[in-house]
Protein backbone atom coordinates (compact mmCIF):
# COMPACT_ATOMS: atom_id res chain seq x y z
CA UNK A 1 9.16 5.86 -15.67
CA UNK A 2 6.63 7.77 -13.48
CA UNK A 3 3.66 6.72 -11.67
CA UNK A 4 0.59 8.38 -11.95
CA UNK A 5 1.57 9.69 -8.58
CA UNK A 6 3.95 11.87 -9.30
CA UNK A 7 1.94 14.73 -11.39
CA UNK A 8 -1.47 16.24 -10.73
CA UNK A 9 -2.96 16.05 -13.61
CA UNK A 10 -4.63 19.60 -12.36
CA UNK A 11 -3.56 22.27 -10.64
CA UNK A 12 -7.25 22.90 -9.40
CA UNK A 13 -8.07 19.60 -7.90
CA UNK A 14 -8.20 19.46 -4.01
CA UNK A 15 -4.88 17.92 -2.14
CA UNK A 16 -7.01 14.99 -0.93
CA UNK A 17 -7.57 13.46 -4.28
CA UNK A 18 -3.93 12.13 -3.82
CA UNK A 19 -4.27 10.94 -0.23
CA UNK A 20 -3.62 7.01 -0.54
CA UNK A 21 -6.27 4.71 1.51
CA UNK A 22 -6.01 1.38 2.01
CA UNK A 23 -7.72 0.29 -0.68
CA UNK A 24 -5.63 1.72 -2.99
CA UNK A 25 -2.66 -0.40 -1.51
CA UNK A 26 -3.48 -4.42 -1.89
CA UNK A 27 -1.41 -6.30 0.66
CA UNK A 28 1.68 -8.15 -0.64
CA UNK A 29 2.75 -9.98 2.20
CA UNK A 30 5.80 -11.28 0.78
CA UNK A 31 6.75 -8.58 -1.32
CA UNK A 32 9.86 -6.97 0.85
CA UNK A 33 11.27 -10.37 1.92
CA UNK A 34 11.64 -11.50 -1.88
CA UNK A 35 13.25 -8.06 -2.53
CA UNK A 36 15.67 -8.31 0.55
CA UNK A 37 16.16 -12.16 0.50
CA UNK A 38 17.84 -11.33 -3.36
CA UNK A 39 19.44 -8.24 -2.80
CA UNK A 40 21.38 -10.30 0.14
CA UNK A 41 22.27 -12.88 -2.06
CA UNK A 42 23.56 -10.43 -4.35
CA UNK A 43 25.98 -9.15 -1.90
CA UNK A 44 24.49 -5.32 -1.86
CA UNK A 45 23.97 -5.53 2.08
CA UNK A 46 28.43 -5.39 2.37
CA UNK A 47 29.63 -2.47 3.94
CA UNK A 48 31.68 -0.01 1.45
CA UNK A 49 34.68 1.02 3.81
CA UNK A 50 36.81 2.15 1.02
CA UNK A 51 34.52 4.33 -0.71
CA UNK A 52 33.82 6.38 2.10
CA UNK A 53 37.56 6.81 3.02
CA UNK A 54 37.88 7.99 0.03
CA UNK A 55 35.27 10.37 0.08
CA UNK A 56 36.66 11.18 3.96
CA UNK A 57 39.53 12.05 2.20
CA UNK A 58 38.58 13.87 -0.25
CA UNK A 59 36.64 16.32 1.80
CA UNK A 60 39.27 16.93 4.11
CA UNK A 61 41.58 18.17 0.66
CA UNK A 62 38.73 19.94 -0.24
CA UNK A 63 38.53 21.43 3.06
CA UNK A 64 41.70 22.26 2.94
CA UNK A 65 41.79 23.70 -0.53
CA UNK A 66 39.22 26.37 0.73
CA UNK A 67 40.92 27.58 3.51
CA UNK A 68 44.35 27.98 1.48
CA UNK A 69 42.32 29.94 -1.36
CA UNK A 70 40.61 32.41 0.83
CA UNK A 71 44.00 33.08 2.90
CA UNK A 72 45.58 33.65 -0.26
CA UNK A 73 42.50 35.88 -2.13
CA UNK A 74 42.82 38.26 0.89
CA UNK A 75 39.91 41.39 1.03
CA UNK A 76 38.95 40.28 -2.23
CA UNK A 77 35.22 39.76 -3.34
CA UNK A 78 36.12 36.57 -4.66
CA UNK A 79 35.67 35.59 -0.85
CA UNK A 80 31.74 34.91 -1.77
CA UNK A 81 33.16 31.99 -3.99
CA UNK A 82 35.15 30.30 -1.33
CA UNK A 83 31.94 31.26 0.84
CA UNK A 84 29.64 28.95 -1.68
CA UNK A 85 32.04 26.35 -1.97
CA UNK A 86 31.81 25.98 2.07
CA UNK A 87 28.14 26.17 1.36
CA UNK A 88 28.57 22.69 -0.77
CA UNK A 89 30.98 20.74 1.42
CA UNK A 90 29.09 21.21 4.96
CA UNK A 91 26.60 19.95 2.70
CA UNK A 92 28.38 17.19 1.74
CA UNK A 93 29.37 16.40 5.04
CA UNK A 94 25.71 16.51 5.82
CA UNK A 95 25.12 13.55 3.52
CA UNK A 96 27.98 11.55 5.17
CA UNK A 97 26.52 12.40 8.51
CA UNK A 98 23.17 11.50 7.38
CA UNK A 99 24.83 7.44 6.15
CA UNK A 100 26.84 7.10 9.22
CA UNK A 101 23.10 7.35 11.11
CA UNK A 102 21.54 4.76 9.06
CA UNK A 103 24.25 2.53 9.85
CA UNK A 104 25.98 2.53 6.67
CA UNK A 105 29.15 3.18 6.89
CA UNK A 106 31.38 1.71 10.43
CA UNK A 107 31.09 -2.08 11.47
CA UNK A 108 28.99 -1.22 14.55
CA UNK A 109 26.07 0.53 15.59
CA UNK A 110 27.44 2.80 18.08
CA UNK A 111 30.56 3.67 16.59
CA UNK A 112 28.22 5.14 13.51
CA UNK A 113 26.22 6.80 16.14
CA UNK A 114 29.54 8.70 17.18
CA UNK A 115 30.64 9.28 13.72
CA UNK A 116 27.40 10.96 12.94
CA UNK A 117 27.19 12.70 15.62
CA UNK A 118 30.43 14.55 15.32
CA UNK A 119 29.68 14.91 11.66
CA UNK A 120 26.58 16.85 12.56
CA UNK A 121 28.42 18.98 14.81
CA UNK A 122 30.54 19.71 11.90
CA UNK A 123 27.45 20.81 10.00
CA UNK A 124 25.98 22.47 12.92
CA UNK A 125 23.29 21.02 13.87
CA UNK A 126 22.05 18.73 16.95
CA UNK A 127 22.62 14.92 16.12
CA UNK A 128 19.85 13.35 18.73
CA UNK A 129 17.43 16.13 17.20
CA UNK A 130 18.00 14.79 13.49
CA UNK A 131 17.90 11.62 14.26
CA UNK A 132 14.56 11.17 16.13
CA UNK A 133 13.04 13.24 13.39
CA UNK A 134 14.63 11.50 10.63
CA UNK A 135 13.90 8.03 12.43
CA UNK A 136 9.98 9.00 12.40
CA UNK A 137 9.73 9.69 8.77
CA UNK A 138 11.35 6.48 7.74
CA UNK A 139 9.00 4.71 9.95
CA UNK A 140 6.49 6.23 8.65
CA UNK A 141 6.93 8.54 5.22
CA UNK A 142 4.23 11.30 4.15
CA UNK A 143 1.61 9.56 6.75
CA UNK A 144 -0.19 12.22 8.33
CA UNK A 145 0.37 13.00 11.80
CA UNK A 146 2.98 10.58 11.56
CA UNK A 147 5.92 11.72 9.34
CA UNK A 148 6.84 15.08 10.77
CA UNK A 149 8.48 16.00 7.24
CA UNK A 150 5.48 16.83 6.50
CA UNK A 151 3.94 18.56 9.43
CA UNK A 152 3.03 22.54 9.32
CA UNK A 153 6.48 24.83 9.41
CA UNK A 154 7.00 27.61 7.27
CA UNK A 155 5.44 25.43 4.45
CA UNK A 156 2.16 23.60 4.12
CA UNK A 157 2.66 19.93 2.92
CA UNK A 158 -1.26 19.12 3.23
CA UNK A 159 -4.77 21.34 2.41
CA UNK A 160 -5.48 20.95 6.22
CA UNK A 161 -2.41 23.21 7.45
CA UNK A 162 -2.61 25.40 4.34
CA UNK A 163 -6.54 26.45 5.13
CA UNK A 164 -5.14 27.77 9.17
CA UNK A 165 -2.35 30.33 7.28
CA UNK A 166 -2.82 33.71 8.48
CA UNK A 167 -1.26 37.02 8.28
CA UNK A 168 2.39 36.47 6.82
CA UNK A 169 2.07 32.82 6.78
CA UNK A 170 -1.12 32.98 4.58
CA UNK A 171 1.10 35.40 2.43
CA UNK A 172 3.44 32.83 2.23
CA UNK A 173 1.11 29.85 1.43
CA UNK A 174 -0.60 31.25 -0.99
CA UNK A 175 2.33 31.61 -3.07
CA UNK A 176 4.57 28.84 -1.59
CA UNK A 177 5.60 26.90 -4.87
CA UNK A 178 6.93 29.84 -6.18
CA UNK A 179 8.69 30.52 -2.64
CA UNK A 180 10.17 27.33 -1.73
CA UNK A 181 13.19 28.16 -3.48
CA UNK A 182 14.05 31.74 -2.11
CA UNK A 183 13.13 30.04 1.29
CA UNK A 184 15.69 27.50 1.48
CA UNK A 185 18.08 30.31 1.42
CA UNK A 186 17.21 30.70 5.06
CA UNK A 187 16.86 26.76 5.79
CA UNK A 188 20.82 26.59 7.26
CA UNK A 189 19.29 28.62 9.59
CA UNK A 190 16.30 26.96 10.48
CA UNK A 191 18.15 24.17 11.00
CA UNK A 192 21.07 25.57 13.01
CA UNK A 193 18.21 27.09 15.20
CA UNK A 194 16.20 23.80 15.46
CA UNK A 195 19.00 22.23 16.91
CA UNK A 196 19.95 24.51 19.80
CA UNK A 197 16.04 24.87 20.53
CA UNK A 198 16.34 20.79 21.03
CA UNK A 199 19.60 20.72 23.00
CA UNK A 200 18.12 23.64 25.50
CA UNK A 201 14.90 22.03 25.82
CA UNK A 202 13.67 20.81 29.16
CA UNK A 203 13.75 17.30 29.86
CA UNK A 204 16.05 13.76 28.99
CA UNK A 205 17.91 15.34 26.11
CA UNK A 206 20.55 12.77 24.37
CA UNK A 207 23.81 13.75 24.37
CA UNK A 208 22.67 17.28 25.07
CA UNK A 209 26.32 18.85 26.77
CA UNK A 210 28.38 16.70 24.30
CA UNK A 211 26.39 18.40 21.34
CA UNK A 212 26.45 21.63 23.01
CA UNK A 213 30.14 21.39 23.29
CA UNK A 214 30.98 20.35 19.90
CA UNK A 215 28.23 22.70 18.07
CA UNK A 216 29.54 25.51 19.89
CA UNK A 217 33.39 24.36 19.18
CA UNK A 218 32.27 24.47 15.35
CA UNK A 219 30.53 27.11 14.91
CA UNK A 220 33.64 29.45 16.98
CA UNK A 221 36.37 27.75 14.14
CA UNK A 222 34.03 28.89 11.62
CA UNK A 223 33.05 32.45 12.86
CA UNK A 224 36.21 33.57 14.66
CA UNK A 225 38.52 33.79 11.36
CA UNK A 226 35.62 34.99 9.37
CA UNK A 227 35.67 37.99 11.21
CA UNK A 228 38.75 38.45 12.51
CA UNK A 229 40.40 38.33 8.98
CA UNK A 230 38.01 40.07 7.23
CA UNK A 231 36.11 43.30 6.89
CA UNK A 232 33.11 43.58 9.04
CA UNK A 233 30.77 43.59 5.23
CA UNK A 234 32.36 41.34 3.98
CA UNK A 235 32.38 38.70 6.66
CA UNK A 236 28.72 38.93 6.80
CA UNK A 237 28.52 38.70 3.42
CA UNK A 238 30.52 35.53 3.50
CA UNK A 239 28.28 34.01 6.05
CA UNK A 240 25.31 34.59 3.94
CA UNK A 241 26.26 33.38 1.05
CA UNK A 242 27.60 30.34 2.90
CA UNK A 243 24.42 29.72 4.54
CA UNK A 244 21.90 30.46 1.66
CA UNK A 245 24.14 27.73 -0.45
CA UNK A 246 23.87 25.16 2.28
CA UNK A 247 20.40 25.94 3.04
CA UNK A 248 19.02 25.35 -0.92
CA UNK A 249 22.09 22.57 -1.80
CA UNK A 250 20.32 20.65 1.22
CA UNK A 251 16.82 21.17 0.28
CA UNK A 252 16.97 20.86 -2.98
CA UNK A 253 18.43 17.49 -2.43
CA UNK A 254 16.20 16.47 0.29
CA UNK A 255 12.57 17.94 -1.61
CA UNK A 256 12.40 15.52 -4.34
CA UNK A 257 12.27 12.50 -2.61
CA UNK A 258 8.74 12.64 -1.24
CA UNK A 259 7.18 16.07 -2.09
CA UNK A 260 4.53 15.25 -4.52
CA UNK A 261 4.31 11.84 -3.53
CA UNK A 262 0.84 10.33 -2.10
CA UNK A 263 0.04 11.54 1.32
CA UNK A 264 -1.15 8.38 3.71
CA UNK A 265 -4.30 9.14 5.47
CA UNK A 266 -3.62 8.39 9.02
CA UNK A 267 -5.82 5.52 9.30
CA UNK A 268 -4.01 3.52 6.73
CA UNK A 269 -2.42 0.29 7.37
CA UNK A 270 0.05 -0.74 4.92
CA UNK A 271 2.94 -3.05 4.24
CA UNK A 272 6.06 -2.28 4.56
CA UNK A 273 7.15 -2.65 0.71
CA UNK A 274 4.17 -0.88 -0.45
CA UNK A 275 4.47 2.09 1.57
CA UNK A 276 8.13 2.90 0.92
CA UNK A 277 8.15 2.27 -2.67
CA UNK A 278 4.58 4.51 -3.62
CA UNK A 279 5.84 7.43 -1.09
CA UNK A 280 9.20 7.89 -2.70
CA UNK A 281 10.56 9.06 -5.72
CA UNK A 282 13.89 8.28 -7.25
CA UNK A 283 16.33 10.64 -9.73
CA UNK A 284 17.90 9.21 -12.59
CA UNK A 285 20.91 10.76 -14.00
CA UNK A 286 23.70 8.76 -13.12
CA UNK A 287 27.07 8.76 -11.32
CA UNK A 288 26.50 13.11 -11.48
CA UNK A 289 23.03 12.76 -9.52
CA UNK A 290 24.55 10.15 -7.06
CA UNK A 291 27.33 12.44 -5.92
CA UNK A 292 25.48 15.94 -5.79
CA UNK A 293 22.49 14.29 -4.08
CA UNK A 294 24.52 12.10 -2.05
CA UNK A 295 23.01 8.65 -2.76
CA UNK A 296 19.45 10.63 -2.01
CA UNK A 297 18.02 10.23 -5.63
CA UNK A 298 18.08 5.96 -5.36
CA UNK A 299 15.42 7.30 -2.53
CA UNK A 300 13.13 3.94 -3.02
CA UNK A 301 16.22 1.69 -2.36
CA UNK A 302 17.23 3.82 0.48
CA UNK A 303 13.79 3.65 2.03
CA UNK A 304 13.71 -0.33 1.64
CA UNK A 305 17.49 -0.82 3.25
CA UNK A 306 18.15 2.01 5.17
CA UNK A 307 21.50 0.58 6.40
CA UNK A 308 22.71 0.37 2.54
CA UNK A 309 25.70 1.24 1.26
CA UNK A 310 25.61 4.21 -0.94
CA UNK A 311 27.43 2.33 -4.10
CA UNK A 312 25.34 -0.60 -3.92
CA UNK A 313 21.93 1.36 -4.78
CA UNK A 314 22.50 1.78 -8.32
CA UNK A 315 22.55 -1.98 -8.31
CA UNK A 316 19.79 -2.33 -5.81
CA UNK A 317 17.57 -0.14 -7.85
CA UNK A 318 17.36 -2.95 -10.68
CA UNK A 319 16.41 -5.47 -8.55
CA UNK A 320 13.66 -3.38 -7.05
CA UNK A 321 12.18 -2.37 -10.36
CA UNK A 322 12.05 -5.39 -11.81
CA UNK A 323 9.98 -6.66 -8.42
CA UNK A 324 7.49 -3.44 -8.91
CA UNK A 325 7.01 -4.38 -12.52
CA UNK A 326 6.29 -8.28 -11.53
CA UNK A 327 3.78 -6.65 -8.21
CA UNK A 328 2.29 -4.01 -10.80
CA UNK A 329 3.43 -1.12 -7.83
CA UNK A 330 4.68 1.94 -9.43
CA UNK A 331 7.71 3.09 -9.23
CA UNK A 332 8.34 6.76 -9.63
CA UNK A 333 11.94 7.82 -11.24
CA UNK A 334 11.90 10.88 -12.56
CA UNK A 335 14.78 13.77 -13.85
CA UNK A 336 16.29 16.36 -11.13
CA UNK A 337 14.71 19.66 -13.09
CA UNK A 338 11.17 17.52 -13.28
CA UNK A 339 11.35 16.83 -9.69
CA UNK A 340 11.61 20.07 -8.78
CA UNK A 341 8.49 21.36 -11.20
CA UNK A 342 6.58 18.72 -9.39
CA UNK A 343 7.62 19.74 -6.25
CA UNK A 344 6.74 23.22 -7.27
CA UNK A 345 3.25 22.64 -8.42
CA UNK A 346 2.36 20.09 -6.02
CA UNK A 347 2.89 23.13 -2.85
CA UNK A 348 0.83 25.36 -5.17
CA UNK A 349 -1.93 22.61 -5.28
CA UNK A 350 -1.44 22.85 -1.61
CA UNK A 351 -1.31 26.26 -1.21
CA UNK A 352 -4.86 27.05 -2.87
CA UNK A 353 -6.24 26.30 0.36
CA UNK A 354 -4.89 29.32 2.11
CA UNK A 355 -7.00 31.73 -0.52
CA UNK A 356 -9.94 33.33 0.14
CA UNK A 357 -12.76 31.56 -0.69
CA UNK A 358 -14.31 34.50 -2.84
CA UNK A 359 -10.85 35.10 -4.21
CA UNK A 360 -11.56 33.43 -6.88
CA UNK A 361 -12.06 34.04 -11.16
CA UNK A 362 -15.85 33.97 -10.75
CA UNK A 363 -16.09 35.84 -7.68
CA UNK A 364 -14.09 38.84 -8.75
CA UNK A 365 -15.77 38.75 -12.27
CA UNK A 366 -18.91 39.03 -10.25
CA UNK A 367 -17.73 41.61 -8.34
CA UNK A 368 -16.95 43.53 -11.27
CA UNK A 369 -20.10 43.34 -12.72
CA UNK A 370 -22.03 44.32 -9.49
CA UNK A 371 -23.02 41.11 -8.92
CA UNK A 372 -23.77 38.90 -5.72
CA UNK A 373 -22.63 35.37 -4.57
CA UNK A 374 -25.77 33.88 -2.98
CA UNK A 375 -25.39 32.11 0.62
């Protein structure tokens, strides 16, 4: 089912109509210790240590696999395939690295802090950058000037930071639905580049020279037999195509979850149940969705217990929905290719803001007709 949140029911309508207040968010006080106090008793809180070997495992072979084909396809074209499918496991390891940082897969807190932070490095990005980001949006999803998934970058998440666009940016804006797509070819990027401005920042960085060791460790095992073994073209054409894979795999997996969703004015107070459950939006589909998303698409249940196994939110989810239905909160589950025509529309919504304000059907049909706009 959706919740009324999860379309605008007009592409027209300014951003702010889906900014949640207060009001619209009745306290229930006892709503996320009921939820927690039966999903405990339920055993969903266990760790899952032999599902994630396994899935250790299997990306190793898989790992593996790719290297062996593209030694044995030579200076073929077929590289760009083994390029894609490198494209899909750093991704994958991206989702593992993003578990072990919620605590969800090791016994201990700091021995998931060091298995995430080598998987990062694997990925290629900075670990203690990620994770204060990531750390503030849980706190704190699609607030305003809280959650910084949602503050200005390339894209505009709210009318405020759409309305300041200029020059290229405004270009961008204006049409950014349509663009986020193309875009996220050049998120790997963005990210890789995030992560080195972190670690060379000035001040107390965490882990700064281990990161900087690792990152740079990575990214010459990755590079060095690109182009040593292959033609100068076609090892930057293999690096593309690996990067523009990663880059949309991760965004497209990561977009759904709260794009669309209400925006919380900044003034808001809300509980803790409320808040999770109305800013996030989960993807049915199955066993399929839970492996290409990486446990992402049960984003409620992940939102409510962070620390959560990812085979125990399919389970998790039930118990959740049947507490929404009791509390009358929505709960928004919708399919992946809906998500993403939500997503689309909702950063076109957005994106109306960065238009000029006598670019517009009346103006220019005024304009046509010699016509004047009065003050």
């Amino acid at each position: 089912m959706e919740s009324t949140y999860a379309e605008p029911t007009s592409t027209l309508g300014p951003v702010r109509r889906t900014t949640a207040r207060t009001s619209d968010f009745p306290p229930i006080a006892q709503a996320y210790k009921q939820v927690s106090a039966e999903v405990r008793a339920a055993g969903l809180l266990r760790r899952a240590p032999l599902f994630y070997a396994l899935v250790g495992a299997g990306l190793v072979l898989a790992f593996g696999a790719a290297i062996a084909g593209s030694i044995l396809i030579g200076h073929s074209w077929f590289q760009l395939l083994i390029a894609a499918a490198f494209g899909i496991l750093f991704t994958q390891v991206a989702f593992l690295a993003h578990e072990a940082a919620h605590r969800q897969i090791l016994a201990s807190g700091p021995a998931n802090d060091r298995l995430a932070r080598v998987l990062t490095s694997v990925v290629g990005m900075s670990y203690s950058w990620w994770d204060s980001k990531h750390s503030r949006h849980h706190a704190n999803p699609n607030k305003v000037g809280k959650d910084p998934d949602i503050e200005l970058d390339t894209i505009s998440f709210i009318e405020e930071d759409a309305a300041t666009a200029r020059g290229l940016r405004r270009f961008i804006t204006q049409r950014q639905g349509w663009l986020f797509f193309p875009l996220l070819t050049l998120e790997g990027l963005n990210l890789h580049y995030l992560g080195f401005k972190h670690l060379a920042s000035p001040g107390k960085v965490r882990g700064r020279w281990i990161e900087l060791g690792m990152i740079s460790a990575r990214f010459a095992l990755v590079l060095t037999p690109m182009f040593l073994f292959l033609p100068l073209g076609m090892a930057f054409a293999f690096f593309g195509v690996m990067m523009a894979v990663f880059g949309v795999y991760m965004g497209a997996s990561f977009a759904p979850n709260h794009k669309g969703m209400p925006i919380i004015d900044p003034a808001a107070r809300l509980d803790f149940f409320s808040k999770q459950v109305r800013t996030s939006r989960n993807i049915h589909g199955g066993a399929w969705v839970a492996w290409f998303m990486g446990g992402l698409n049960y984003q409620v249940e992940h939102h409510l217990f962070p620390s959560m196994a990812r085979p125990h939110l399919a389970a998790t989810r039930k118990i959740v929905m049947e507490h929404c239905k009791t509390l009358d909160v929505p709960y928004t589950e919708t399919s992946i290719l809906r998500s993403y025509a939500i997503v689309i529309a909702y950063l076109n919504r957005v994106g109306l803001a960065a238009r000029d304000p006598f670019d517009c059907p009346a103006a220019a049909q005024m304009r046509r007709g010699g016509g004047q706009l009065s003050a």
